[in-house]
C-alpha atoms as a PDB file:
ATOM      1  CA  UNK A   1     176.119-173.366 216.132  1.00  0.00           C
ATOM      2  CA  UNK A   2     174.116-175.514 213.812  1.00  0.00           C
ATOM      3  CA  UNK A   3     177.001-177.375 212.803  1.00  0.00           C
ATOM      4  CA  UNK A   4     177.960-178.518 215.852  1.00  0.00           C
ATOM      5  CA  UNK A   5     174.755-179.454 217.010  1.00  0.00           C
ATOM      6  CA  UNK A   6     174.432-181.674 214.287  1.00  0.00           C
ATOM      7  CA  UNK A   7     177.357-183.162 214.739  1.00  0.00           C
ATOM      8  CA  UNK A   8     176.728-183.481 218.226  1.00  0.00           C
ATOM      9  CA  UNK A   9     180.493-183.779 219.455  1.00  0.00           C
ATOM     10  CA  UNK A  10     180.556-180.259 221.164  1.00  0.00           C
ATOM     11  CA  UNK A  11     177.904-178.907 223.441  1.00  0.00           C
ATOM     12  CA  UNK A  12     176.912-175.680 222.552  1.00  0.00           C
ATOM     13  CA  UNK A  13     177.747-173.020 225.628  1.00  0.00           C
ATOM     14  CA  UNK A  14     174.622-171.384 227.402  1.00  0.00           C
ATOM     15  CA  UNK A  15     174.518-167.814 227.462  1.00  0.00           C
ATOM     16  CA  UNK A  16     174.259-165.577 230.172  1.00  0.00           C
ATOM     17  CA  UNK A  17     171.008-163.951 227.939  1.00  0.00           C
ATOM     18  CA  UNK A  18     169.170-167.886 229.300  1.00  0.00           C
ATOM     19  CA  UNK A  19     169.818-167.141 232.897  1.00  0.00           C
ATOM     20  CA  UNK A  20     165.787-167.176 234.003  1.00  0.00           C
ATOM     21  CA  UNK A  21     165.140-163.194 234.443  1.00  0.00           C
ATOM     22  CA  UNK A  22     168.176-161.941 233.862  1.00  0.00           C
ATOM     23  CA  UNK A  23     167.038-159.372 231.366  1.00  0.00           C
ATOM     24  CA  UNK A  24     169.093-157.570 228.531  1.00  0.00           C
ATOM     25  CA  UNK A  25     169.379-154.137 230.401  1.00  0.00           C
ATOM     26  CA  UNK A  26     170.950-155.938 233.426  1.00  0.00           C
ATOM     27  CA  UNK A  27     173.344-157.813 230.953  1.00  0.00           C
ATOM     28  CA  UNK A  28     174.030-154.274 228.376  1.00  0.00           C
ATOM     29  CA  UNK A  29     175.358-153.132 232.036  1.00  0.00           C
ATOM     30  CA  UNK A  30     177.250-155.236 232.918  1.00  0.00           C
ATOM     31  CA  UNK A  31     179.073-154.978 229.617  1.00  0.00           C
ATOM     32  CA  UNK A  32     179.277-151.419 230.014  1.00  0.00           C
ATOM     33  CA  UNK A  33     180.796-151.910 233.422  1.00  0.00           C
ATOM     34  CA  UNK A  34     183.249-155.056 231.928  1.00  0.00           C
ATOM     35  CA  UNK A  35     184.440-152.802 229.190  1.00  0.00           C
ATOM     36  CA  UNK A  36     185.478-149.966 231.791  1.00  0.00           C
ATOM     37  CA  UNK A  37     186.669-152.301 234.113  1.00  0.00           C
ATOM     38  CA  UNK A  38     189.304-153.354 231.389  1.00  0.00           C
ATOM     39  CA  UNK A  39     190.305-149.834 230.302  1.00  0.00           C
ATOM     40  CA  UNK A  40     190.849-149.130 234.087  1.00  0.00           C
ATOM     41  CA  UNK A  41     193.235-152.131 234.315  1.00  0.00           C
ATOM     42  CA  UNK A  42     193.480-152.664 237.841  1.00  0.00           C
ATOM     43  CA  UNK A  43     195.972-155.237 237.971  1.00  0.00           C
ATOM     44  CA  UNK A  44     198.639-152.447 237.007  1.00  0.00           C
ATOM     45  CA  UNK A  45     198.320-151.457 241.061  1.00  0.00           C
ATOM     46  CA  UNK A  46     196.745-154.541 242.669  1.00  0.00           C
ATOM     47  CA  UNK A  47     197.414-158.194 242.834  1.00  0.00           C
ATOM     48  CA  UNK A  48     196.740-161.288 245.129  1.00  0.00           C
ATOM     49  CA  UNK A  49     198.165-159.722 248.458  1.00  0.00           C
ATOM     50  CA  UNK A  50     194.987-156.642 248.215  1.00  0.00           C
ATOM     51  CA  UNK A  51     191.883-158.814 248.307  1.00  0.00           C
ATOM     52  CA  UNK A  52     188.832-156.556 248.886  1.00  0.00           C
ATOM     53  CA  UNK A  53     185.982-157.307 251.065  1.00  0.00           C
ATOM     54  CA  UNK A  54     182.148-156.169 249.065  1.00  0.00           C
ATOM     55  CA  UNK A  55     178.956-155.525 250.778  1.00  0.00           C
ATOM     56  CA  UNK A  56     176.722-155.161 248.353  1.00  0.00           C
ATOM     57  CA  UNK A  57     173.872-154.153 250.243  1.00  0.00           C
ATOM     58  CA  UNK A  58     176.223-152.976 252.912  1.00  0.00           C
ATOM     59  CA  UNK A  59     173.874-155.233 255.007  1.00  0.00           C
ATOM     60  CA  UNK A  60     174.626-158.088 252.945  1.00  0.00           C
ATOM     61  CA  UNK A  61     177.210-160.704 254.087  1.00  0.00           C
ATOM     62  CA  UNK A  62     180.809-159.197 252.273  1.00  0.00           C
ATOM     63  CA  UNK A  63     182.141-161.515 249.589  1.00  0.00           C
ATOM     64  CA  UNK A  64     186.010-161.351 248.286  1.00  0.00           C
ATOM     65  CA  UNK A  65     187.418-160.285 245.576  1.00  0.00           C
ATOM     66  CA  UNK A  66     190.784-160.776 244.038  1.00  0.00           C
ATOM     67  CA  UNK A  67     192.010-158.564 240.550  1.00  0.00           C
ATOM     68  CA  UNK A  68     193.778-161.072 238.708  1.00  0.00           C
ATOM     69  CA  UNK A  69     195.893-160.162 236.109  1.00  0.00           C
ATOM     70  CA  UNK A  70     199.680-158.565 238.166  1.00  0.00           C
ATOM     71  CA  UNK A  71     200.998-162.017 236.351  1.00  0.00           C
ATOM     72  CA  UNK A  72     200.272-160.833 232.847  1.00  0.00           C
ATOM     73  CA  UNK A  73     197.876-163.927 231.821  1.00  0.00           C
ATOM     74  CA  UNK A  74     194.900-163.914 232.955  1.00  0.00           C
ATOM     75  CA  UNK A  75     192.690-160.753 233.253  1.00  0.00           C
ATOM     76  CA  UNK A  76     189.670-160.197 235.487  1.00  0.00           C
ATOM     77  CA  UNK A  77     187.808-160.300 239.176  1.00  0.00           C
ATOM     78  CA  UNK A  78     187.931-163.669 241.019  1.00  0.00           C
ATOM     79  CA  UNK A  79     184.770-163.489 243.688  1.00  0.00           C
ATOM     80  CA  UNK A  80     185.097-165.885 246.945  1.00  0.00           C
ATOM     81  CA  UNK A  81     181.588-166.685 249.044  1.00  0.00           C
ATOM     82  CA  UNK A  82     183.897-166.875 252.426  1.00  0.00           C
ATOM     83  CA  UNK A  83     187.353-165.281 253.673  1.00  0.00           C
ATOM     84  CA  UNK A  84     188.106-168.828 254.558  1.00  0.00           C
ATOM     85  CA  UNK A  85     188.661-169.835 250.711  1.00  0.00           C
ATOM     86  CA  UNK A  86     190.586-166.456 250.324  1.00  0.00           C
ATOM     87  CA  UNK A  87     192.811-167.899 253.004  1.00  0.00           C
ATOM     88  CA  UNK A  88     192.992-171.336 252.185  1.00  0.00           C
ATOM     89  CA  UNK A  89     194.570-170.259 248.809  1.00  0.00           C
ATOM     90  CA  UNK A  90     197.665-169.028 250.832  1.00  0.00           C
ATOM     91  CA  UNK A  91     197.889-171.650 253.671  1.00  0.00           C
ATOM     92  CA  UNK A  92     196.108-174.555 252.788  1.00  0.00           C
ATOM     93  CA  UNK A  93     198.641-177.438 251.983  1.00  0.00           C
ATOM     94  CA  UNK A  94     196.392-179.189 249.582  1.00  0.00           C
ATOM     95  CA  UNK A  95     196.586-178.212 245.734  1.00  0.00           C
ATOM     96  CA  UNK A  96     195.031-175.466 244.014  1.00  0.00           C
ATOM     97  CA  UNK A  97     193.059-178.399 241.903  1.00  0.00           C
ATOM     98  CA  UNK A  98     191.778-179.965 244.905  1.00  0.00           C
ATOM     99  CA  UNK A  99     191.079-176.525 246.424  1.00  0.00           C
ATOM    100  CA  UNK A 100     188.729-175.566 243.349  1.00  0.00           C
ATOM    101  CA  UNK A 101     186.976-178.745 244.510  1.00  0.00           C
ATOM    102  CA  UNK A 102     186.425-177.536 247.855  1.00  0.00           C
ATOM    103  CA  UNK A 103     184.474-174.529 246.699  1.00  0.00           C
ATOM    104  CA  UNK A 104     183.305-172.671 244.206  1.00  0.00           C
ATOM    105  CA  UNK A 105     183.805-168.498 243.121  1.00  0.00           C
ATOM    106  CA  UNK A 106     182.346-166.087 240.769  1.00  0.00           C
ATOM    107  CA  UNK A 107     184.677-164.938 238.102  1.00  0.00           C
ATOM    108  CA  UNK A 108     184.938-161.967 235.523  1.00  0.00           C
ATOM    109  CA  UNK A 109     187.386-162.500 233.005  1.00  0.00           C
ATOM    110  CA  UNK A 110     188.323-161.040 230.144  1.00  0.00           C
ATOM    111  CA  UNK A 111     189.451-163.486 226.529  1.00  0.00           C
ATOM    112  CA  UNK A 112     188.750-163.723 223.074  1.00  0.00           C
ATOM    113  CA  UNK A 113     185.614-163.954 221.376  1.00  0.00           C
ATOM    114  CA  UNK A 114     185.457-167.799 221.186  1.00  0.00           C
ATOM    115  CA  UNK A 115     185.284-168.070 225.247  1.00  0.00           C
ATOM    116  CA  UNK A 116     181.616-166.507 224.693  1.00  0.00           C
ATOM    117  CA  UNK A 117     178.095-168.398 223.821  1.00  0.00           C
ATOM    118  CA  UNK A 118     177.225-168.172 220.584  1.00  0.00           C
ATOM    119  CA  UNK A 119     174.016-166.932 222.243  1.00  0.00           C
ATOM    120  CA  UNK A 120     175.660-164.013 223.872  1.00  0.00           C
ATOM    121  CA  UNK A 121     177.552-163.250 221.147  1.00  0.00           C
ATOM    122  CA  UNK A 122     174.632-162.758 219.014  1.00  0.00           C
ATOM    123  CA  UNK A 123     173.424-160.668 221.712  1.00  0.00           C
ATOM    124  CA  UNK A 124     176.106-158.300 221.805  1.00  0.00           C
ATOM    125  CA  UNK A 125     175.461-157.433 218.175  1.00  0.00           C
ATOM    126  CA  UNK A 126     172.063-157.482 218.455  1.00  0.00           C
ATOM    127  CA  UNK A 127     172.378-154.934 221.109  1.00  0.00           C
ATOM    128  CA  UNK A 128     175.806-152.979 220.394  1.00  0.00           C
ATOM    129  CA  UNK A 129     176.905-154.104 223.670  1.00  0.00           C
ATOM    130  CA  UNK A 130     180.862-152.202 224.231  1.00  0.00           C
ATOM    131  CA  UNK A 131     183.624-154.462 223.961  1.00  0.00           C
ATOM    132  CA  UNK A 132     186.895-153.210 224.701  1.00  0.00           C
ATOM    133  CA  UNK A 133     189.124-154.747 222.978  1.00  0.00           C
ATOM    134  CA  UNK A 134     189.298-157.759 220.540  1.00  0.00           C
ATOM    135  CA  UNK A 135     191.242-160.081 223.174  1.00  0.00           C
ATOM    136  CA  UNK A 136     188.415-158.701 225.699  1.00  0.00           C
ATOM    137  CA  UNK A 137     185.162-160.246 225.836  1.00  0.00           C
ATOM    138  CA  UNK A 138     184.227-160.176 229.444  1.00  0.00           C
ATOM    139  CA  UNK A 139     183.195-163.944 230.832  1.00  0.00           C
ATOM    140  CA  UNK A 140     180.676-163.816 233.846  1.00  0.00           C
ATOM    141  CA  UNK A 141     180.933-167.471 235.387  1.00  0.00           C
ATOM    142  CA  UNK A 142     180.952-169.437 238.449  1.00  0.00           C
ATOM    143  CA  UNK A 143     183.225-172.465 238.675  1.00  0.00           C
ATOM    144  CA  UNK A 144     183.028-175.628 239.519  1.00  0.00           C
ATOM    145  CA  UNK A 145     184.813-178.829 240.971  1.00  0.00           C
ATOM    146  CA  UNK A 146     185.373-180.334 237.742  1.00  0.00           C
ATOM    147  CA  UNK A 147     187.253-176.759 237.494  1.00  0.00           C
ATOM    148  CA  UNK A 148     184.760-175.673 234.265  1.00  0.00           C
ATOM    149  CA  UNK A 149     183.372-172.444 234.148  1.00  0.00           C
ATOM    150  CA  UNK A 150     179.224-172.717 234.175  1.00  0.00           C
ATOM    151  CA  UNK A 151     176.984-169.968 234.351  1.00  0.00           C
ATOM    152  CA  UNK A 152     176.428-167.783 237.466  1.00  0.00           C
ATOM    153  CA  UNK A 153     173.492-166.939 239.317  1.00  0.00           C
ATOM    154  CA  UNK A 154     171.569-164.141 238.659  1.00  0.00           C
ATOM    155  CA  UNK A 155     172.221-163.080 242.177  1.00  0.00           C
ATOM    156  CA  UNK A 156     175.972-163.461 240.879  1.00  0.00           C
ATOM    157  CA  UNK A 157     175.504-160.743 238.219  1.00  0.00           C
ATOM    158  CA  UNK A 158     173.545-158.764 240.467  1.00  0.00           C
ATOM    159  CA  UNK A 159     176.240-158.202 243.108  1.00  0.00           C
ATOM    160  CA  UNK A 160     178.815-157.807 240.241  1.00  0.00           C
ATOM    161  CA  UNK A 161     176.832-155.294 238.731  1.00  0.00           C
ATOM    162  CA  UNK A 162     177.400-153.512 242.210  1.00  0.00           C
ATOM    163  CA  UNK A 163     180.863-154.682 242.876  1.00  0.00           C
ATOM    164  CA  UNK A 164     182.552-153.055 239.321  1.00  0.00           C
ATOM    165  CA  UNK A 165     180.283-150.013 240.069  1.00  0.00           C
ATOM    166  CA  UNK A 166     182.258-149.757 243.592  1.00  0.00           C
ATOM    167  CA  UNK A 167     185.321-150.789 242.467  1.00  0.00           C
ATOM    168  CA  UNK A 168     185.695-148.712 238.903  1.00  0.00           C
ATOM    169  CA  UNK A 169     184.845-145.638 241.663  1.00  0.00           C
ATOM    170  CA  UNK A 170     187.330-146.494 244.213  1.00  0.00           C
ATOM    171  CA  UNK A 171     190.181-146.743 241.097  1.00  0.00           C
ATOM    172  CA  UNK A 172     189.576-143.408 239.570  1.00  0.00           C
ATOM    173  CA  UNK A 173     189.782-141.925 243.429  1.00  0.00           C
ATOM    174  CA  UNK A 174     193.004-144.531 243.427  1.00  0.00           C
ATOM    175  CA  UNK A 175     194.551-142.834 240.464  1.00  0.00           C
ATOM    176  CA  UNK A 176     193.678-139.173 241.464  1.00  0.00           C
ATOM    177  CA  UNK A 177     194.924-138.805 244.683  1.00  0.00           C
ATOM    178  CA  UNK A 178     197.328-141.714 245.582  1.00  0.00           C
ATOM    179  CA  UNK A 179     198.578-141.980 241.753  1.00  0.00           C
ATOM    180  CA  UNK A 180     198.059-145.509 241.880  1.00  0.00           C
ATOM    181  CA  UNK A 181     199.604-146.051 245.467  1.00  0.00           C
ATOM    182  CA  UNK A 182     197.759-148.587 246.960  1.00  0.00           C
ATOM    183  CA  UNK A 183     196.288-147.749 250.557  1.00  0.00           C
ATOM    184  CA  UNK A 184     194.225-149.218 252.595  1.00  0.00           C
ATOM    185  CA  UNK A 185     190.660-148.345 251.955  1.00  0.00           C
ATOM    186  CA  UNK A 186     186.979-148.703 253.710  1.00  0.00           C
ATOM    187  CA  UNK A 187     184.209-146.408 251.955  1.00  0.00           C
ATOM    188  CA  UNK A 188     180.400-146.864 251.060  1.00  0.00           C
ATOM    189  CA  UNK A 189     179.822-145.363 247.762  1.00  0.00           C
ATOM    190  CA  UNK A 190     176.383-145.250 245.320  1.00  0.00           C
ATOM    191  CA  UNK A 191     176.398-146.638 242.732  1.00  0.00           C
ATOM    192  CA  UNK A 192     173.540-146.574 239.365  1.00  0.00           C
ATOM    193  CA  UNK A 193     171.728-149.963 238.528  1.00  0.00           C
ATOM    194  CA  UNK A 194     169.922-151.250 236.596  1.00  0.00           C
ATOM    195  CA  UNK A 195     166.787-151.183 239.319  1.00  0.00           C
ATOM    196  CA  UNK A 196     167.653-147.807 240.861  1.00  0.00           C
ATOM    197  CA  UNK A 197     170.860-146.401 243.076  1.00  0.00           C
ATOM    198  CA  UNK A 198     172.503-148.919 245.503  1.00  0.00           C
ATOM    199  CA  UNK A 199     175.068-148.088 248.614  1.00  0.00           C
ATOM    200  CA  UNK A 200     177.998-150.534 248.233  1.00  0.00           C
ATOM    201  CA  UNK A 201     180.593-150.515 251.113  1.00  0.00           C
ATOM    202  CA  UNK A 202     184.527-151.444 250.120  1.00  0.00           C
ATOM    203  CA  UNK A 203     187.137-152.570 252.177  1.00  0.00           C
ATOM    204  CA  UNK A 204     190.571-153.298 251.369  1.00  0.00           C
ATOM    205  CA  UNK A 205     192.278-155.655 253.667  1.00  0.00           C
ATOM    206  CA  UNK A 206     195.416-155.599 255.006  1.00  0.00           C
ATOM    207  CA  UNK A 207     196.638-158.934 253.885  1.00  0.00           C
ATOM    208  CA  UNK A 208     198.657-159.683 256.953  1.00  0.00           C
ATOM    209  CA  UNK A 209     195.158-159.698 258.646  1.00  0.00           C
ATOM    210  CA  UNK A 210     193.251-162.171 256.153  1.00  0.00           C
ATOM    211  CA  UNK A 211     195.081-164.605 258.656  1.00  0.00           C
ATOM    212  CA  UNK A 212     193.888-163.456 261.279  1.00  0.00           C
ATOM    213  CA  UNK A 213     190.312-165.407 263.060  1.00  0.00           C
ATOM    214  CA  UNK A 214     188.975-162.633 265.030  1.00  0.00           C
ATOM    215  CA  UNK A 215     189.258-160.236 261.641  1.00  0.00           C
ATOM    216  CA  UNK A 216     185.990-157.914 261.180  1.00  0.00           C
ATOM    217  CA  UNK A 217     184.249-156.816 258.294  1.00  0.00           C
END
């Protein structure tokens, strides 16, 4: 990291451990979480056609999330702020590079250790955070139009922390009575965090009726 400060031709990446009051528990978590999220591998059952709406309060306005990873390459959650991106990445006729300049998502993925801050990976020694596999460092990001992953919010990692609680429930209810069948789904589960118990509500949408306008949530 020295090095190439000095140098000054590389930027060194911030970590999510310089997010203002995001504090270590929150982030040992969401490790914890990342780790079984990977074991769980998700994408073995569900791909772009099951996006998931997540209230997180159930209150809260839902965001959308996609598993990525049916295609074999890359590994992870993709969040949307609005069903209308979720759509637009079916019907729009524009690209998917101007798309990712329309809007922005949270993302979870999983790669090797160099796709991490030096400063988090310091932290995950420091701290023994899990890992769960060498190829699986868990990225928490939020894009942007230049199409770069920067750091999220900490409201991001707060609803994550509640969304991979949700969804690691609803997969090992998936696996025990559907045997990995995928069915539509709309549940409110609790879920442990960091600050005490939350109620999460899930919904798996039909995908024919992402397209349509008068769709509730």
């Amino acid at each position: 990291m020295e090095m190439e400060t000095q140098i000054g031709q590389y930027k060194p990446l911030p970590g999510l451990v310089s997010i203002p009051s995001v504090t270590p528990q929150l982030l040992e978590h969401l490790y914890h979480l990342a780790a079984q999220f990977y074991r769980a591998a998700p994408w073995r059952w569900f791909n772009d056609h099951h996006p998931f709406a997540i209230q997180c309060p159930p209150e809260d306005t839902p965001r959308y999330a996609i598993v990525m990873g049916s295609g074999g390459e890359v590994f992870g959650l993709a969040v949307y702020d609005r069903l209308e991106d979720v759509r637009a990445l079916f019907t729009s006729p524009v690209s998917p590079r101007q798309l990712a300049r329309m809007s922005t998502w949270c993302v979870l993925f999983f790669e090797e250790a160099p796709a991490v801050s030096f400063e988090d990976l310091d932290a995950i020694t420091a701290h023994d955070w899990p890992v769960a596999a060498p190829h699986a460092y868990p990225v928490f990001g939020r894009t942007t139009a230049d199409q770069e992953i920067a750091l999220p919010t900490k409201a991001d990692l707060l609803w994550m922390e509640g969304a991979l609680g949700a969804l690691l429930a609803y997969l090992n209810a998936q696996r025990e009575v559907y045997q990995g069948k995928v069915e539509p789904a709309a549940l409110t589960v609790s879920v442990p965090r960091v600050d005490g118990e939350a109620h999460v509500h899930l919904r798996l949408l039909a995908f024919e009726a992402m397209f349509r306008q008068d769709l509730g949530v």
